[in-house]
N, C-alpha and C. Protein backbone atom coordinates (compact mmCIF):
# COMPACT_ATOMS: atom_id res chain seq x y z
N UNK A 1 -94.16 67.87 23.82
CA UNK A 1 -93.45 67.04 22.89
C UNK A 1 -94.27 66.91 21.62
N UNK A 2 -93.71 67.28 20.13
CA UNK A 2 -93.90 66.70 19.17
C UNK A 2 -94.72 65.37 19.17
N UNK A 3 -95.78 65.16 18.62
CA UNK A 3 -96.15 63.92 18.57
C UNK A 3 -96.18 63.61 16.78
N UNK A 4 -95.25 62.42 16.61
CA UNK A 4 -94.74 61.75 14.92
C UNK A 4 -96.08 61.53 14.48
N UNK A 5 -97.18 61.07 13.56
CA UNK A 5 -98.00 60.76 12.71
C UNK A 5 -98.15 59.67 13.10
N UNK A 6 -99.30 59.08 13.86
CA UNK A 6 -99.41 57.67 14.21
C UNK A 6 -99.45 56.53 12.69
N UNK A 7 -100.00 56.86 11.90
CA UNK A 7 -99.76 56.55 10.49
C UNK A 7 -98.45 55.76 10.24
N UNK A 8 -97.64 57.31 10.19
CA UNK A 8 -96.36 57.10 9.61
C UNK A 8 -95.61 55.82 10.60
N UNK A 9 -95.87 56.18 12.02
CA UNK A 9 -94.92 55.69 12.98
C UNK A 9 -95.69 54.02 12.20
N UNK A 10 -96.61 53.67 12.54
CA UNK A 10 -97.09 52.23 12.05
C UNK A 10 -96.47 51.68 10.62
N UNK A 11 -96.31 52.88 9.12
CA UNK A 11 -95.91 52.26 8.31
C UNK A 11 -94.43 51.70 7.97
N UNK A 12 -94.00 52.84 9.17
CA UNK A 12 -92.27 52.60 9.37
C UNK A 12 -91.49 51.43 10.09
N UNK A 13 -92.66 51.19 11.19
CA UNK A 13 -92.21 49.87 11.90
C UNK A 13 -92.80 48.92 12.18
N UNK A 14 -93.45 48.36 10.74
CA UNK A 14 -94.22 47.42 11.06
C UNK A 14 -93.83 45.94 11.62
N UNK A 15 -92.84 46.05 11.51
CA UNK A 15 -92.09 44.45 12.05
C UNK A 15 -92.43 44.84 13.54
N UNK A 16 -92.44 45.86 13.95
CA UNK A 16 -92.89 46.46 15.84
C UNK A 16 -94.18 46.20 16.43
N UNK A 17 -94.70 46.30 15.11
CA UNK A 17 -95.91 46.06 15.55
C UNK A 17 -96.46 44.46 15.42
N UNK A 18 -96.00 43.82 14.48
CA UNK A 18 -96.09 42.42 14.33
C UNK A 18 -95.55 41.42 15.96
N UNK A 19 -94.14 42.12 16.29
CA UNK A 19 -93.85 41.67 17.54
C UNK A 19 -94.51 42.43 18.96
N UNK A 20 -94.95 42.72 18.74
CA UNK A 20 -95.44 43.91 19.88
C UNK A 20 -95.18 44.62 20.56
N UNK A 21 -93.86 45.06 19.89
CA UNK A 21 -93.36 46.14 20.34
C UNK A 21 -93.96 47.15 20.59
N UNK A 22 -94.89 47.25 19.37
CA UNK A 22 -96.06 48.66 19.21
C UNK A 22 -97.10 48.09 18.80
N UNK A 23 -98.22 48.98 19.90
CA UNK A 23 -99.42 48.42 19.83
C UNK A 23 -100.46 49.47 19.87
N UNK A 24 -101.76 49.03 18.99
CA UNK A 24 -101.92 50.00 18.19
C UNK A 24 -103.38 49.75 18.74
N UNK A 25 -103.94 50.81 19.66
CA UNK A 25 -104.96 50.69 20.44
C UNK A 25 -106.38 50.48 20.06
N UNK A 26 -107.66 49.84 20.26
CA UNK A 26 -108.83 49.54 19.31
C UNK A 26 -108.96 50.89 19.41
N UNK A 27 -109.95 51.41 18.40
CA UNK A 27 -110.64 52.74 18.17
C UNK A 27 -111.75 52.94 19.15
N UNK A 28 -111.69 53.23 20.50
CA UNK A 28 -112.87 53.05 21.29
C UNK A 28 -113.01 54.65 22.00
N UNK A 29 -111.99 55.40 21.44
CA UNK A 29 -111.71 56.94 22.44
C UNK A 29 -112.44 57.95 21.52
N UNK A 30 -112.86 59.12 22.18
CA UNK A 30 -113.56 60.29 21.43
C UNK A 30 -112.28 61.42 21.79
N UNK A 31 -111.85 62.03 20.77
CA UNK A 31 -111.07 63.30 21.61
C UNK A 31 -111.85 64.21 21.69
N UNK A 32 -111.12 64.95 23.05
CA UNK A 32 -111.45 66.38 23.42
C UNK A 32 -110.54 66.71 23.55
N UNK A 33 -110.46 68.59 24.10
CA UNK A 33 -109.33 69.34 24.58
C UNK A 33 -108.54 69.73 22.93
N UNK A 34 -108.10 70.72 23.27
CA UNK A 34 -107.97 71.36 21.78
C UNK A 34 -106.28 70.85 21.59
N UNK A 35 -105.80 69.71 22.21
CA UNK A 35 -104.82 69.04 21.68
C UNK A 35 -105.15 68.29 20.69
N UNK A 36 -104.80 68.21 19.19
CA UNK A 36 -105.33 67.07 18.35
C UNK A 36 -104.07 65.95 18.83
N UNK A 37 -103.21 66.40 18.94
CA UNK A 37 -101.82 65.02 19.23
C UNK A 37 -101.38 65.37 19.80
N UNK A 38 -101.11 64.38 21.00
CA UNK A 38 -100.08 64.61 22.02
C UNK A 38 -99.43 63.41 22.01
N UNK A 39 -98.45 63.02 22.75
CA UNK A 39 -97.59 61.71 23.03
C UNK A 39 -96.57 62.39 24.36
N UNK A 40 -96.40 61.04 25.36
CA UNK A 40 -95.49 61.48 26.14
C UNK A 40 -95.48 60.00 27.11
N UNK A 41 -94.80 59.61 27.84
CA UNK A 41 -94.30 58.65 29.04
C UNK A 41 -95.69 58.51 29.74
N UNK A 42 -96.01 57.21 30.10
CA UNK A 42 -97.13 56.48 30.22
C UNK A 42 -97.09 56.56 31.61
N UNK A 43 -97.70 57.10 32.50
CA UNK A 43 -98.25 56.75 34.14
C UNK A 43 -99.72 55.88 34.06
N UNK A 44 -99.45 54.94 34.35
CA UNK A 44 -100.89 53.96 34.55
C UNK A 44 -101.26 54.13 35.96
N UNK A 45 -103.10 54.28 35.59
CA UNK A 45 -103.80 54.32 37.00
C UNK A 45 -105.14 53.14 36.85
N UNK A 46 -105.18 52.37 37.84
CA UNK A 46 -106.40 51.93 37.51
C UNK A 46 -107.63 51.83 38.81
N UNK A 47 -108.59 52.17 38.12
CA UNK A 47 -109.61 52.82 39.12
C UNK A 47 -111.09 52.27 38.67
N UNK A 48 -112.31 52.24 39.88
CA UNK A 48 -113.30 51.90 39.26
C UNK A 48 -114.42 52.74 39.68
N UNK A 49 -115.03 53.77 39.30
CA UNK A 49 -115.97 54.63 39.32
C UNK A 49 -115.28 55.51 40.30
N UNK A 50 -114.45 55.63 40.93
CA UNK A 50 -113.55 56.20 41.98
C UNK A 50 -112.11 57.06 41.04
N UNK A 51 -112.16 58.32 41.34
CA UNK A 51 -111.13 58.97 41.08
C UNK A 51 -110.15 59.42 41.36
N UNK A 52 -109.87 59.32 42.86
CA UNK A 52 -109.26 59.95 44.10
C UNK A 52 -107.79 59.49 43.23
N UNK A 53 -107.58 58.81 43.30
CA UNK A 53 -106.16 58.37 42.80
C UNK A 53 -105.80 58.89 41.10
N UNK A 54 -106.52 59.44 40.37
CA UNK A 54 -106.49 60.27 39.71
C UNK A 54 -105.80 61.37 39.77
N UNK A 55 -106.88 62.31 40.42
CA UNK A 55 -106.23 63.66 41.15
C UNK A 55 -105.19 63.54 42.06
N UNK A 56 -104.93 62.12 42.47
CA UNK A 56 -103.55 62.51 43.10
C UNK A 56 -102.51 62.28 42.10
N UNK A 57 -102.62 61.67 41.51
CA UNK A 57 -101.68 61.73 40.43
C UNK A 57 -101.43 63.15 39.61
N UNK A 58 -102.46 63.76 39.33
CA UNK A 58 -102.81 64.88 37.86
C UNK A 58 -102.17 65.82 39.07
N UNK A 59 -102.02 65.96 40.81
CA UNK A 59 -101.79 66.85 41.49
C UNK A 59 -100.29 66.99 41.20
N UNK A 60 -99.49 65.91 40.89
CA UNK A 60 -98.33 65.83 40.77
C UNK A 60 -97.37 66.68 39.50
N UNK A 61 -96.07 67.04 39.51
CA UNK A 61 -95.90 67.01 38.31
C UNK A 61 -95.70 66.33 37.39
N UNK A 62 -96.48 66.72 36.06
CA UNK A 62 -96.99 65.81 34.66
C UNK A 62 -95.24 65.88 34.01
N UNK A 63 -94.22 66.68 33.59
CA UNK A 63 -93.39 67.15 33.30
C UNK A 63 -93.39 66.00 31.45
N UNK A 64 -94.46 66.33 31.22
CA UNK A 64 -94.96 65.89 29.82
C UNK A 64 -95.14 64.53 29.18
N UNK A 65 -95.64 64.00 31.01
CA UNK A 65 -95.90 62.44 30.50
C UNK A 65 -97.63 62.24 30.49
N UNK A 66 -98.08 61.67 30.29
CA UNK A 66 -99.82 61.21 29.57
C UNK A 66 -100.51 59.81 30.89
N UNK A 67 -100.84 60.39 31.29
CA UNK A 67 -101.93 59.89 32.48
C UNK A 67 -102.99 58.69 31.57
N UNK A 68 -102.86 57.47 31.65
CA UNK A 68 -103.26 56.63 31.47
C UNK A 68 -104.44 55.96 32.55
N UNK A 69 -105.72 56.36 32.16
CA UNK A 69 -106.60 55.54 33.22
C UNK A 69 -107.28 54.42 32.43
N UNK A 70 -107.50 53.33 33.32
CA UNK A 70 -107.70 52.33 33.20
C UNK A 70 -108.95 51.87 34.02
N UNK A 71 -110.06 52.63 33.63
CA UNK A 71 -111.28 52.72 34.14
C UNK A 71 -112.63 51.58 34.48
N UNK A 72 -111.85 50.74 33.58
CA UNK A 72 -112.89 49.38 33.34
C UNK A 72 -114.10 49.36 32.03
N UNK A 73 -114.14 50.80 31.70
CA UNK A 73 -114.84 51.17 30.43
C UNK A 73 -115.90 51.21 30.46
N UNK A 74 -115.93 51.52 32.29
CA UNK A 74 -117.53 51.95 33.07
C UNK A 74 -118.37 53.30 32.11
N UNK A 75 -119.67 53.60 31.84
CA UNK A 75 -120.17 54.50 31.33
C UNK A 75 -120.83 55.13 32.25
N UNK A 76 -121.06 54.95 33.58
CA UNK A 76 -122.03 54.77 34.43
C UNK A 76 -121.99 56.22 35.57
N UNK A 77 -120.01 56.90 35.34
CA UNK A 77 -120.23 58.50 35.74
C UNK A 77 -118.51 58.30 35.14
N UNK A 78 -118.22 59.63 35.80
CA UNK A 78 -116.90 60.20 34.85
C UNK A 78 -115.88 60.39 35.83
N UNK A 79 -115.27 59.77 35.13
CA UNK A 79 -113.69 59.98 36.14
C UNK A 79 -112.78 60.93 36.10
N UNK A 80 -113.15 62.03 35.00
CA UNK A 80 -112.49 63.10 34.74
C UNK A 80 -113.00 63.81 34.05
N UNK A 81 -113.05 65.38 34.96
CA UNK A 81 -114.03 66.53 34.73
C UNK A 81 -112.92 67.54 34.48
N UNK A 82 -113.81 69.02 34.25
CA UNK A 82 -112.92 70.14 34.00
C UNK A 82 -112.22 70.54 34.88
N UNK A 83 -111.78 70.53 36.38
CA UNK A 83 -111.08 70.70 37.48
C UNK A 83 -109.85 70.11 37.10
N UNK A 84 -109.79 68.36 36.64
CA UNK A 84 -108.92 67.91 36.64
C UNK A 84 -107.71 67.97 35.77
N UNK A 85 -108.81 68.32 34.70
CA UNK A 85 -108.25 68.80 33.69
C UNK A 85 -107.36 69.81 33.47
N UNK A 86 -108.07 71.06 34.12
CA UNK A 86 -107.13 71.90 34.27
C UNK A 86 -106.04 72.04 35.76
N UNK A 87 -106.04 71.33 36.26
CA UNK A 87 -105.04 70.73 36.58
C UNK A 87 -104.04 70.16 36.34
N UNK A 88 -104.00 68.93 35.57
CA UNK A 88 -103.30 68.03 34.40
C UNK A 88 -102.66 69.47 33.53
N UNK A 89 -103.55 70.30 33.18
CA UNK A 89 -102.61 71.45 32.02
C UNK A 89 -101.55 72.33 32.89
N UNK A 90 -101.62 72.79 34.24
CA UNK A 90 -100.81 73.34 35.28
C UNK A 90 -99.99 72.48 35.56
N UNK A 91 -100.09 71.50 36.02
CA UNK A 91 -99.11 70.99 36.30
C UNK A 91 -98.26 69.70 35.22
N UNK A 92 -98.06 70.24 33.73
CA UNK A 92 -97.67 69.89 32.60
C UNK A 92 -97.57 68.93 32.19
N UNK A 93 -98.84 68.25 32.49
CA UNK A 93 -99.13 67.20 31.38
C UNK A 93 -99.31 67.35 30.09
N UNK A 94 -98.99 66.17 29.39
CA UNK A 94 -99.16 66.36 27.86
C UNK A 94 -100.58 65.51 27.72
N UNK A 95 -100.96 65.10 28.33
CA UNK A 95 -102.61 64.50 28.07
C UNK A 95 -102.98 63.27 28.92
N UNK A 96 -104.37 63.23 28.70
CA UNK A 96 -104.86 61.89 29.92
C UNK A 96 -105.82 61.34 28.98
N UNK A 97 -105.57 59.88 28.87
CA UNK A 97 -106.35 58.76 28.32
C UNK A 97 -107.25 58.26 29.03
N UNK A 98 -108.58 57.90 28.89
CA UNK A 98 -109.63 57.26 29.83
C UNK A 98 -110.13 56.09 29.56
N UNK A 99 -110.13 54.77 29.53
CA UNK A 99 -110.70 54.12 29.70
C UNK A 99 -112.22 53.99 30.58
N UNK A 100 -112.84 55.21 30.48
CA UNK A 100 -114.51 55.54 30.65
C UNK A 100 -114.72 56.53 30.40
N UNK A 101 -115.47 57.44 31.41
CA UNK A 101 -115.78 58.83 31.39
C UNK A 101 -115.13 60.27 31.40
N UNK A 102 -116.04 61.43 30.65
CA UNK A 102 -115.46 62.25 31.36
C UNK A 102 -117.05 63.49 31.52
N UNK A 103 -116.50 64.83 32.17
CA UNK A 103 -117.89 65.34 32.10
C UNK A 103 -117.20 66.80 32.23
N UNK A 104 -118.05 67.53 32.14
CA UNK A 104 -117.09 69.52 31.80
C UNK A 104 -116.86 69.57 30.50
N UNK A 105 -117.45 68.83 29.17
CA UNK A 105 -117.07 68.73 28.02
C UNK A 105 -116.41 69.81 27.21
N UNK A 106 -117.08 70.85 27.74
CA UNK A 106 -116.87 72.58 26.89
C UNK A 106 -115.74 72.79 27.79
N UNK A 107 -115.98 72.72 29.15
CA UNK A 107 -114.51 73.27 29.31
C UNK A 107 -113.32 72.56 29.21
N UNK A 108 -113.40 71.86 29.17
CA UNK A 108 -112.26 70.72 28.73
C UNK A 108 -111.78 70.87 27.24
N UNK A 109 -112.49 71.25 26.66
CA UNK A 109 -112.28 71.34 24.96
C UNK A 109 -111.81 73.19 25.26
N UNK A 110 -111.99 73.41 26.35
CA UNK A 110 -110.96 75.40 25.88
C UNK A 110 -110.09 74.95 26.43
N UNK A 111 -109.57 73.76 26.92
CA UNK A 111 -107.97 73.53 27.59
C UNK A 111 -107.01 73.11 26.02
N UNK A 112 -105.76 73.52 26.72
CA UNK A 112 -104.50 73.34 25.86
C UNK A 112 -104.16 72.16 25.93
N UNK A 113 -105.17 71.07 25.86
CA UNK A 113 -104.05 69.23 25.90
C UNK A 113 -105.38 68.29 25.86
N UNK A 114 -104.32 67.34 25.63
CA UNK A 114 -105.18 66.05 24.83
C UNK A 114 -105.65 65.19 25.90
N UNK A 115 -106.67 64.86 25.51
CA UNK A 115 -107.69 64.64 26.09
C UNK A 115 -108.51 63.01 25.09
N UNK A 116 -108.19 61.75 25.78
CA UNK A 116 -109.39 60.66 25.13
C UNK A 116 -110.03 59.95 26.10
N UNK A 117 -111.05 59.73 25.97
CA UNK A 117 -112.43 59.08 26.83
C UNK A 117 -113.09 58.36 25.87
N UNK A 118 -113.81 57.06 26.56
CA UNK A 118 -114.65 56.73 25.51
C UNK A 118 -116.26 57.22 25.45
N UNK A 119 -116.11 58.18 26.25
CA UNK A 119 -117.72 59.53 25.91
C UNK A 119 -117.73 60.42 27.88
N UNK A 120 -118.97 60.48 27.76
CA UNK A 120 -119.26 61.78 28.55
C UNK A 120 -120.43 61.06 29.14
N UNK A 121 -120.73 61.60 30.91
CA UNK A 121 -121.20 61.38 31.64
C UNK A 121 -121.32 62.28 32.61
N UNK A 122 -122.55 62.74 33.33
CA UNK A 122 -122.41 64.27 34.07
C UNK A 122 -122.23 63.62 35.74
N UNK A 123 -122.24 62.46 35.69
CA UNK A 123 -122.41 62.01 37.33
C UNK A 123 -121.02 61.92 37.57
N UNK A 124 -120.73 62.53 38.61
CA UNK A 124 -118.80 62.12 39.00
C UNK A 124 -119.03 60.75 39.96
N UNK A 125 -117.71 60.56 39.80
CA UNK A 125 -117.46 59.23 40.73
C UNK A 125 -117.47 59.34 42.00
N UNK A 126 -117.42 58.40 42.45
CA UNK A 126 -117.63 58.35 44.19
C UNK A 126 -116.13 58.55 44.45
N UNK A 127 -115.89 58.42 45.77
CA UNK A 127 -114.04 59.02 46.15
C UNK A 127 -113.93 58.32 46.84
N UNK A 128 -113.54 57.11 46.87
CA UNK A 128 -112.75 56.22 47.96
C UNK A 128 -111.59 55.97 48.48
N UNK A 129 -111.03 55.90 46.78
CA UNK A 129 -109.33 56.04 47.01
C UNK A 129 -109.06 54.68 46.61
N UNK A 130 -110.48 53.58 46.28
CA UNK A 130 -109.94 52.53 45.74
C UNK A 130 -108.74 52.22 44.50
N UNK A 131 -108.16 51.90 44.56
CA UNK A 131 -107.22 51.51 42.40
C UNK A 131 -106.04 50.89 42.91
N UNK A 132 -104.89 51.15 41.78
CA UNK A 132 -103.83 50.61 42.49
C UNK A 132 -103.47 51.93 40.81
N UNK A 133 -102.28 52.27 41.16
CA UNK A 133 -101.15 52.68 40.33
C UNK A 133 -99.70 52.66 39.81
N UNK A 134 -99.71 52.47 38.78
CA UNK A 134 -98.20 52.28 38.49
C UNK A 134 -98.20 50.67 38.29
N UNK A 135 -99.26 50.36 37.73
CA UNK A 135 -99.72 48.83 37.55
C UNK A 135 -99.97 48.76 36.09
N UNK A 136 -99.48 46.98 35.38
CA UNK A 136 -99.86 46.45 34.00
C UNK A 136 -101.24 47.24 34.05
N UNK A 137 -102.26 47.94 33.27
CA UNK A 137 -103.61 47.94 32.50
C UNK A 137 -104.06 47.37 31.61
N UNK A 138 -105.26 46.92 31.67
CA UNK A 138 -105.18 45.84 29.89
C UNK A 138 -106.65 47.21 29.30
N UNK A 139 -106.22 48.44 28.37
CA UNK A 139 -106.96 49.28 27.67
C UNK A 139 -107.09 49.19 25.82
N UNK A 140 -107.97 48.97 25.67
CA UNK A 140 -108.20 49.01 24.41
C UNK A 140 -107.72 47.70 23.51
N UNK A 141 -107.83 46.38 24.07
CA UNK A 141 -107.72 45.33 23.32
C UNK A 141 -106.18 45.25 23.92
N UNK A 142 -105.17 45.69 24.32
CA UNK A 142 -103.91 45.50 24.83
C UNK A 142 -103.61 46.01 26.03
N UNK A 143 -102.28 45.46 26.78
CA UNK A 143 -101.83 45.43 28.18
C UNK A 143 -100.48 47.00 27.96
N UNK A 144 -101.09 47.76 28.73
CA UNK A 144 -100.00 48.91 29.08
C UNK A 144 -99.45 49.05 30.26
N UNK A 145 -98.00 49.15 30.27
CA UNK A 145 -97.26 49.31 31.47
C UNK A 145 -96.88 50.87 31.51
N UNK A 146 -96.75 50.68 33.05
CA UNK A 146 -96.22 52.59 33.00
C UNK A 146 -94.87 52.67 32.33
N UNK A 147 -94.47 53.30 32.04
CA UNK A 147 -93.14 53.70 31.69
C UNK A 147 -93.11 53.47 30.28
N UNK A 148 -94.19 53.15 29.43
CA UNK A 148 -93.91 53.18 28.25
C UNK A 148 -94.71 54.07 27.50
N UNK A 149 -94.61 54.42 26.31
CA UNK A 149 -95.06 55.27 25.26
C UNK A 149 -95.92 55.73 24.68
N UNK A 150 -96.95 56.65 24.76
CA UNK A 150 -98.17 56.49 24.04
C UNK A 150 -97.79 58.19 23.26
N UNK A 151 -98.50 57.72 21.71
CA UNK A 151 -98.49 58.78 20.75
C UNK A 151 -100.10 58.33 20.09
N UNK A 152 -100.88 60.03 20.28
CA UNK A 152 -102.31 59.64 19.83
C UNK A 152 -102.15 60.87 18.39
N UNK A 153 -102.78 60.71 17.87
CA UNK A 153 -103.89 61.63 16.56
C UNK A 153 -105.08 61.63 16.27
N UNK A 154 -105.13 61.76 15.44
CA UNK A 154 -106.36 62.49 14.85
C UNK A 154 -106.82 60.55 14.18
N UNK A 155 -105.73 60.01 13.68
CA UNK A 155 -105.82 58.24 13.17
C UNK A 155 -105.98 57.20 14.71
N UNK A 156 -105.53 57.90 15.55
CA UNK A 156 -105.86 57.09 16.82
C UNK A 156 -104.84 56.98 17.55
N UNK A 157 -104.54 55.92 18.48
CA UNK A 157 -103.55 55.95 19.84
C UNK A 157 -102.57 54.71 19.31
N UNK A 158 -101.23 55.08 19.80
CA UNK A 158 -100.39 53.66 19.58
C UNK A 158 -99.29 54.17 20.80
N UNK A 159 -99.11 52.53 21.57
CA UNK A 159 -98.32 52.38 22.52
C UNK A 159 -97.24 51.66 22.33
N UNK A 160 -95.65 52.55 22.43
CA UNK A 160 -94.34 51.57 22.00
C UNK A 160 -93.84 51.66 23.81
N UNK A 161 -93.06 50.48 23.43
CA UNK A 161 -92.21 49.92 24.98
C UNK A 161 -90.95 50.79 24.71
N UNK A 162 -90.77 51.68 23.72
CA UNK A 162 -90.05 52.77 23.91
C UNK A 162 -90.06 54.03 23.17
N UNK A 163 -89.13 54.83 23.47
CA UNK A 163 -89.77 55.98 22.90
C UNK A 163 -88.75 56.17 21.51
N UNK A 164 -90.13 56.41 20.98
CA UNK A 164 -89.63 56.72 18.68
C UNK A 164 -89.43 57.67 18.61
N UNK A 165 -88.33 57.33 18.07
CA UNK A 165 -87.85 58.70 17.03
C UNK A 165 -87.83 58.60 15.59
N UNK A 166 -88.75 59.42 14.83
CA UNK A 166 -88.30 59.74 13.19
C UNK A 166 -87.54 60.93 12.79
């Protein structure tokens, strides 16, 4: 999917964003992955140094919605490496957001999709299977539900409770 100009989408509906319709994420993500913009239907995961519920998700089909983790904004190892990644690109995701880590930096950056973390860490997570999914997240100064909207760039990430059209 086309992803609109996070810019534009903000200067067009700013009454959306005043009500919160659209919410316009703090600047806390680094991109990788040679997607500069992606946007697509929000799957929320939330997890804590544990990824298992990750990969079961990214195992699924993506059919061009954006994997939302909700990591706790742990720095401490990475919840998503180059395996998963290229995974997430097979099975057609349009990108995965991190609220912490990730690690495989180079190979993650020769994949075809977008990719934000707030940095890099070479220790992977432990695998428990702890999280819950398909749950409210509170990422980046605001609360995301699954089923709603995220469009990122190169200006940053913004989440609408539906999906824009310009």
């Amino acid at each position: 999917m086309d992803c609109p100009a996070t810019a534009d989408v903000c200067d067009s509906n700013a009454a959306s964003v005043v009500n919160g319709d659209l919410q316009v994420l703090h600047s806390i993500f680094q991109a990788y992955g040679q997607k500069g913009s992606f946007s697509g239907r929000i799957v929320t995961v939330k997890v804590f140094e544990d990824n298992v519920l990750v990969r079961e998700l990214l195992e699924t089909k993506g059919e061009g919605r954006v994997l939302v983790v909700d990591g706790g904004g742990s720095r401490r190892c990475a919840l998503l490496g180059g395996n998963l990644v290229q995974l997430a690109l097979n099975n057609g995701w349009a990108g995965v957001v991190v609220d912490g880590c990730i690690r495989d930096v180079d190979e993650i950056n020769g994949c075809a999709i977008g990719v934000r973390a707030v940095g890099s860490n070479p220790l992977k997570s432990s695998r428990r299977g702890a999280g819950e999914r398909n749950c409210p997240i509170y990422v980046a100064g605001h609360w995301i539900h699954d089923g709603e909207w995220l469009y990122a760039d190169s200006d940053g990430i913004i989440v609408s409770k539906s999906e824009l059209f310009l």
